[in-house]
Protein backbone atom coordinates (compact mmCIF):
# COMPACT_ATOMS: atom_id res chain seq x y z
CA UNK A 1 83.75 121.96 119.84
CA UNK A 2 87.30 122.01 121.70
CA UNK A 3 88.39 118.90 123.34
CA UNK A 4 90.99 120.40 125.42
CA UNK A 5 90.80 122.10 128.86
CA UNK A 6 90.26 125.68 128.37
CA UNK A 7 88.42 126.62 131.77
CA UNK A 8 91.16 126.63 134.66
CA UNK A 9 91.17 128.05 138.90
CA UNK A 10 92.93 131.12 138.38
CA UNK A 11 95.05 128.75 141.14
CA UNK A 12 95.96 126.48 138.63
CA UNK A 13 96.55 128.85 135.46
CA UNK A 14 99.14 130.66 137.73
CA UNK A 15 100.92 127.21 138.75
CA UNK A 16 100.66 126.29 135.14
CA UNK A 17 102.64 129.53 134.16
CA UNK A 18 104.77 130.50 137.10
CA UNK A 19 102.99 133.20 137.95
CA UNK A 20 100.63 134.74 141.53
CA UNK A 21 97.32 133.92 140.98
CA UNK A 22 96.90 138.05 141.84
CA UNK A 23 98.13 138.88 138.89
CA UNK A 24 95.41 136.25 137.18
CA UNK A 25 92.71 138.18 138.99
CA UNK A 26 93.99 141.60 137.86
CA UNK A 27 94.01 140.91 134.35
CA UNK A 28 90.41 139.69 135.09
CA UNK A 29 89.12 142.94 136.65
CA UNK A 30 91.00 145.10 133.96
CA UNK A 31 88.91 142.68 131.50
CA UNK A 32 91.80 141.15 129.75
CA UNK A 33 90.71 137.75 130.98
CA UNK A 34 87.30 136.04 130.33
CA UNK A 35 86.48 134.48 134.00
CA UNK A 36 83.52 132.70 135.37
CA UNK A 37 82.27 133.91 138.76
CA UNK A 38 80.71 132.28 141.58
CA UNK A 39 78.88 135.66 143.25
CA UNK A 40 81.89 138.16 143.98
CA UNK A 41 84.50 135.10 143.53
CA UNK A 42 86.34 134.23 140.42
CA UNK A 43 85.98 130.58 140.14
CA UNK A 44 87.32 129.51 136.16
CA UNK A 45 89.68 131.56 133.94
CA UNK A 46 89.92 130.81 130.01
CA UNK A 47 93.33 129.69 129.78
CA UNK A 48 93.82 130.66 125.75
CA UNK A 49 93.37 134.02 127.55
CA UNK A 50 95.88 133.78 130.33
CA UNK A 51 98.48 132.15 128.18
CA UNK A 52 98.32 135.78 125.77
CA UNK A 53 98.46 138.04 128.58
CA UNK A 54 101.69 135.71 130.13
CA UNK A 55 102.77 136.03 126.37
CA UNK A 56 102.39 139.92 126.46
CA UNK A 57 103.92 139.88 129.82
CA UNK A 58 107.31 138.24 128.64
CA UNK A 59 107.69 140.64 125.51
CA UNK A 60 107.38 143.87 127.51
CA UNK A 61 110.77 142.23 129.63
């Protein structure tokens, strides 16, 4: 069982990285992302998931 944070608003991911929280929500609907939804809303993003795609994101550059 993980005792840190993992579940984040895709608000708060993107402040955490620097980043729009669009882009958060992209890499959710391409799948890239595991998200919790509230009905069409994205309410929680798995952060171990946003930190690889950031990390992907800064290579490519």
């Amino acid at each position: 069982m993980s005792l840190v944070k993992t579940w984040y608003s895709p608000e708060a991911a993107a402040e955490q990285f620097g980043i729009n929280p669009a882009q958060i929500l992209a890499w959710v609907a391409e799948g890239l992302v595991r998200a919790e939804q509230e009905g069409e809303k994205v309410s929680l993003v798995n952060i171990d998931d946003v930190r690889l795609e950031v990390q992907a994101m800064v290579d490519r550059s």
